[in-house]
C-alpha atoms as a PDB file:
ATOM      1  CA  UNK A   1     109.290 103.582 130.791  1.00  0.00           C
ATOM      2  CA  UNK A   2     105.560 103.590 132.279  1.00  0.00           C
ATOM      3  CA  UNK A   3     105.874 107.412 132.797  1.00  0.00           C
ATOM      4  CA  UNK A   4     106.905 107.861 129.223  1.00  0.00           C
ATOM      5  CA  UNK A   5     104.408 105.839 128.115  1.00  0.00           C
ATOM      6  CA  UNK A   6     101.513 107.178 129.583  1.00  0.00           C
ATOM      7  CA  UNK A   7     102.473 110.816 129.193  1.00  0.00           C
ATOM      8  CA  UNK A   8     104.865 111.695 126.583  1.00  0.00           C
ATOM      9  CA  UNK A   9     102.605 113.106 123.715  1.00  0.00           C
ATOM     10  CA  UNK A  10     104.529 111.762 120.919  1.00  0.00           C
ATOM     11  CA  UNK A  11     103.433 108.041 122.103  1.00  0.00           C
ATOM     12  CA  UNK A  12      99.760 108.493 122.696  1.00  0.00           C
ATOM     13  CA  UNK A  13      98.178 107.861 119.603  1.00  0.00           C
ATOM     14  CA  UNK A  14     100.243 104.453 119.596  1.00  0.00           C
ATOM     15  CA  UNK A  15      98.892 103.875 123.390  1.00  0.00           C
ATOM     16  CA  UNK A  16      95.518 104.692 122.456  1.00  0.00           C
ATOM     17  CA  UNK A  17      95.556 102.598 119.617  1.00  0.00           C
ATOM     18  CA  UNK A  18      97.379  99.527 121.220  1.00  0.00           C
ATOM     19  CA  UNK A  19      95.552  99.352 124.497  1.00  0.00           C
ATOM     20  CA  UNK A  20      91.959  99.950 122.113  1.00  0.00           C
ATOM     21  CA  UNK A  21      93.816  96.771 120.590  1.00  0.00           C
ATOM     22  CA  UNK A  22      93.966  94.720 123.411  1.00  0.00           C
ATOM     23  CA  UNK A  23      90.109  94.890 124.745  1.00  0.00           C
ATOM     24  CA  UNK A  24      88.852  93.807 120.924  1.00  0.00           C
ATOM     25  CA  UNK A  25      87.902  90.692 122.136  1.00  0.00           C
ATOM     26  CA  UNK A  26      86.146  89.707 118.512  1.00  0.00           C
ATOM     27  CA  UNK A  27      89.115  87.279 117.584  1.00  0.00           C
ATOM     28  CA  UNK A  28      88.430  88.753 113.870  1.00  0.00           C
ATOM     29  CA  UNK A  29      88.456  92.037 114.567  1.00  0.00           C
ATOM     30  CA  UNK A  30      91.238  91.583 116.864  1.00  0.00           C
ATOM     31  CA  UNK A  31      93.568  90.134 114.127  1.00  0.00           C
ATOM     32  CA  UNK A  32      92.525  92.621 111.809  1.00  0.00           C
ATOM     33  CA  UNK A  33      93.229  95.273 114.418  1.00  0.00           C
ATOM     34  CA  UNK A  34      96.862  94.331 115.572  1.00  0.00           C
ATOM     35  CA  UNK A  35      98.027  92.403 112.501  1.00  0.00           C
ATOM     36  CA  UNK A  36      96.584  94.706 110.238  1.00  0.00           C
ATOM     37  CA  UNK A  37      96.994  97.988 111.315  1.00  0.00           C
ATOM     38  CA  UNK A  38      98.344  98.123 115.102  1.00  0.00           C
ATOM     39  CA  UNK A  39     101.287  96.500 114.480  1.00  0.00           C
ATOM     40  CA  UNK A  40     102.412  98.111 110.484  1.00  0.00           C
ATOM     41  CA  UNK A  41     101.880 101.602 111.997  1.00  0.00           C
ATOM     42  CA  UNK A  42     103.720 100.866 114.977  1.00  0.00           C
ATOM     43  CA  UNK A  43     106.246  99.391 112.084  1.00  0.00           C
ATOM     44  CA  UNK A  44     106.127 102.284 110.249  1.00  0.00           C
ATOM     45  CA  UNK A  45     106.659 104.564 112.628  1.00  0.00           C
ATOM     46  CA  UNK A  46     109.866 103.054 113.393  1.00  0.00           C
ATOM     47  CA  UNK A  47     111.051 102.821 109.918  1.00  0.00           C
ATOM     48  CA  UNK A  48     110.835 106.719 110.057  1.00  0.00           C
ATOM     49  CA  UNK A  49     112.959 106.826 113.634  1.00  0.00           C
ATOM     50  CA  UNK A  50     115.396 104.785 111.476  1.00  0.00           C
ATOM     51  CA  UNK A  51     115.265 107.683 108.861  1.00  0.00           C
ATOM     52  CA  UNK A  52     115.790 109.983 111.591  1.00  0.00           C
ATOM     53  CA  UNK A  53     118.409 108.325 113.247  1.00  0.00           C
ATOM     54  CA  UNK A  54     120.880 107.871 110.176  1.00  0.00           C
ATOM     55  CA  UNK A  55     120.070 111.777 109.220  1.00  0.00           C
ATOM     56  CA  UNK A  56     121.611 112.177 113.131  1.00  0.00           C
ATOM     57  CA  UNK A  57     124.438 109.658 112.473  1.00  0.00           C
ATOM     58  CA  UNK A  58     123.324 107.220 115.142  1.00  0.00           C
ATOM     59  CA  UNK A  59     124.238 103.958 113.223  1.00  0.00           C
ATOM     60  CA  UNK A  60     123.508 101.965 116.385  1.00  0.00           C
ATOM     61  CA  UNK A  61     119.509 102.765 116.225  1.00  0.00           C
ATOM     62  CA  UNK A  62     118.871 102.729 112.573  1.00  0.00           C
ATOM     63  CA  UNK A  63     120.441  99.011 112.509  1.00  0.00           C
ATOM     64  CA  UNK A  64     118.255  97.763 114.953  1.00  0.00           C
ATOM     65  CA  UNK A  65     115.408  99.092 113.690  1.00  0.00           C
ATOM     66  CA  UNK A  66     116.323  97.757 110.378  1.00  0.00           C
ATOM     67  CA  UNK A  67     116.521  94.433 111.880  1.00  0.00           C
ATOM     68  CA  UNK A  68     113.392  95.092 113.777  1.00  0.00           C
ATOM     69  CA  UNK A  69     111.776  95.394 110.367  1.00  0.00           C
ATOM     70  CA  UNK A  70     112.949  92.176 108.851  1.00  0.00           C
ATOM     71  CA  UNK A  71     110.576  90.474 111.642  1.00  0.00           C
ATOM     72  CA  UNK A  72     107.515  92.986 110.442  1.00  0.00           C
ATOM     73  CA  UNK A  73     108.194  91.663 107.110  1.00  0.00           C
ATOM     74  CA  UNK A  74     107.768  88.258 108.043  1.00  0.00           C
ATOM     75  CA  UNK A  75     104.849  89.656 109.849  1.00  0.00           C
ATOM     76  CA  UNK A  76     103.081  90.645 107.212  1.00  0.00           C
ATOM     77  CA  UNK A  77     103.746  87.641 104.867  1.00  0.00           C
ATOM     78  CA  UNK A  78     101.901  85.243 107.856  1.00  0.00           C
ATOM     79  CA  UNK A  79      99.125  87.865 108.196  1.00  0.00           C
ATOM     80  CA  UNK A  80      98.093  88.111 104.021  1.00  0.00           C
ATOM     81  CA  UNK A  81      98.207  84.369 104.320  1.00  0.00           C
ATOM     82  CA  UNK A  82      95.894  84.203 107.081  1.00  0.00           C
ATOM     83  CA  UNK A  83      93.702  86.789 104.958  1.00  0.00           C
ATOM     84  CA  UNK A  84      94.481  84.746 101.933  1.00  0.00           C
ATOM     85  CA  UNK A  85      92.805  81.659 104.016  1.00  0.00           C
ATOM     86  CA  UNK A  86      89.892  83.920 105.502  1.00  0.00           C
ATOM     87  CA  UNK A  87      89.264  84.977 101.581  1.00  0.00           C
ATOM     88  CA  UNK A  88      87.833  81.228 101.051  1.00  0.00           C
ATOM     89  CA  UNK A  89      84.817  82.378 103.246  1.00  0.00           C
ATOM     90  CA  UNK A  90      82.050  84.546 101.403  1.00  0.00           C
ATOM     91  CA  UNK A  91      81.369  87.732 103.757  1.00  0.00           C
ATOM     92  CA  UNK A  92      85.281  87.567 105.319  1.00  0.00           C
ATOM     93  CA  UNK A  93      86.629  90.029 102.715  1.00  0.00           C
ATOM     94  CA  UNK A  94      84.034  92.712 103.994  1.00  0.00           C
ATOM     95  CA  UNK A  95      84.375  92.441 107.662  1.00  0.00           C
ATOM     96  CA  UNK A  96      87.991  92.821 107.123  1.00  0.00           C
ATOM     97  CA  UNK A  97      87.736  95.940 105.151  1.00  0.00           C
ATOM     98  CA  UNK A  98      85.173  96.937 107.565  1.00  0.00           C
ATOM     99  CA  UNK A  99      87.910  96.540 110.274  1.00  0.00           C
ATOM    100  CA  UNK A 100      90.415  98.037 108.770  1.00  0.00           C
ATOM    101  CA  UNK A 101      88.293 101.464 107.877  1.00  0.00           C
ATOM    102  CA  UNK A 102      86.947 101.101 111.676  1.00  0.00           C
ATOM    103  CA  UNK A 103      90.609 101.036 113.020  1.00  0.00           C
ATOM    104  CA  UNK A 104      92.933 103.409 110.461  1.00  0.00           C
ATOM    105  CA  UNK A 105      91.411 106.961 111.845  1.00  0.00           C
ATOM    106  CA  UNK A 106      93.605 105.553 114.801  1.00  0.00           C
ATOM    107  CA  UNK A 107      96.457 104.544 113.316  1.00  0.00           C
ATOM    108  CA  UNK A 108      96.848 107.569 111.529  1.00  0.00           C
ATOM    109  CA  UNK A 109      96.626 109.871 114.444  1.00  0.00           C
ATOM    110  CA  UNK A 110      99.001 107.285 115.818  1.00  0.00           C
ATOM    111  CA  UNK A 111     101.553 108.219 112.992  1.00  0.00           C
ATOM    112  CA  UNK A 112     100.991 111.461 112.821  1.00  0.00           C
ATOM    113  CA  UNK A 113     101.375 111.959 117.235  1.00  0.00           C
ATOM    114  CA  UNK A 114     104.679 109.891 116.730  1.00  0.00           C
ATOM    115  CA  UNK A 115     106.359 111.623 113.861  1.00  0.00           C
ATOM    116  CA  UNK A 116     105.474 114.604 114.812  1.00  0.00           C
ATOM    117  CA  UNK A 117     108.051 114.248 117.815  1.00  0.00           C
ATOM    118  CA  UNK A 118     110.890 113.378 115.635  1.00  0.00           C
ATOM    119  CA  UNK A 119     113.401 115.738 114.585  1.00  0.00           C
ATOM    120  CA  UNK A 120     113.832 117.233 111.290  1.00  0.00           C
ATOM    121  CA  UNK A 121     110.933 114.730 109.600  1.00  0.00           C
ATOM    122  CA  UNK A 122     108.564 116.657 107.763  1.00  0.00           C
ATOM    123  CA  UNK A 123     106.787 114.748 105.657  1.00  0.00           C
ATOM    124  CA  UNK A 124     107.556 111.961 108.146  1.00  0.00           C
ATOM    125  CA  UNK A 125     103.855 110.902 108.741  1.00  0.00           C
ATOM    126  CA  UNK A 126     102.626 111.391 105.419  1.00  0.00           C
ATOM    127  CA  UNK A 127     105.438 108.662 103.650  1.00  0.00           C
ATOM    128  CA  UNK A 128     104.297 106.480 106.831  1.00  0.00           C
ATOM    129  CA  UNK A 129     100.536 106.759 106.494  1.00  0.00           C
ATOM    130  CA  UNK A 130     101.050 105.802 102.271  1.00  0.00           C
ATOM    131  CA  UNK A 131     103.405 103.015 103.026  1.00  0.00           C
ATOM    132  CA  UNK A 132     100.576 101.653 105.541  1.00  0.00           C
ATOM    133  CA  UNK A 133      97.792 102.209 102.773  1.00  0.00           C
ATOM    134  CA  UNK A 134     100.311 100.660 100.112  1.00  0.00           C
ATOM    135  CA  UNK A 135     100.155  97.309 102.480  1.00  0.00           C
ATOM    136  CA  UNK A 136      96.344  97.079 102.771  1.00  0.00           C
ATOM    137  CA  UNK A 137      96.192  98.037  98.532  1.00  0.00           C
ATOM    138  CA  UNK A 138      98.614  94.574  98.376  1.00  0.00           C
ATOM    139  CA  UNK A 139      96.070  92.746 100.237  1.00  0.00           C
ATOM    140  CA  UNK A 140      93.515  94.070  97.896  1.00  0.00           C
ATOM    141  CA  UNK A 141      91.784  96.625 100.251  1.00  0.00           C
ATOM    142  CA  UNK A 142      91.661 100.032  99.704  1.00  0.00           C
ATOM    143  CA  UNK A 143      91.074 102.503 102.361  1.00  0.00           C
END
């Protein structure tokens, strides 16, 4: 898996962006970063290997993925409560939206490496990228 990881070009926007992820040590930035936008784009990209897989007939993959995104639903209901909390604060709002411009020119290279590598998904990257931006818009940032 290591080998794959580190050189398959379909997965290096995601490593880029995950291992960028991990040495954020600004606990706010950090949340913003994986909760935010690390972890929906790696969701997102998934959903669209889902697509792929039932266009191939492989029912196997496109169930677990669908029940891999039940969790990032739950995901993303605990993180707009934590930036429901964070709104209480005068100046949070900003830093997030700060964060989340600072960190999206990565996530969408992340999409777009990833789909990219799927077969038969044009448009792939494009439905991912706008259901990413449709989370932040129901947090009330707009990016």
């Amino acid at each position: 898996e290591r080998e794959h990881w580190e050189k398959t070009p379909a997965l290096q926007g995601l490593r880029e962006l995950m291992e960028k992820t991990l040495a954020t040590y600004d606990w706010g930035e950090n949340f913003v970063a994986l909760n935010l936008v690390a972890k929906p784009a790696a969701d997102e990209t998934a959903r669209e290997l889902g697509d792929a897989a039932r266009r191939f007939g492989d029912t196997l993959t496109s169930l677990l993925i669908d029940n891999q995104l039940r969790d990032s639903d739950r995901s993303r209901r605990w993180s707009a409560a934590v930036v429901e909390f964070c709104d209480a604060r005068e100046g949070n709002r900003a830093a997030i939206a700060g964060w989340i411009e600072k960190w999206m020119p990565l996530a969408r290279k992340a999409i777009g490496d990833y789909c990219a590598g799927l077969p038969e998904s044009e448009g792939a990257a494009e439905k991912a990228i706008a259901r990413l931006d449709a989370y932040h818009r129901s947090l009330g940032f707009t990016n």
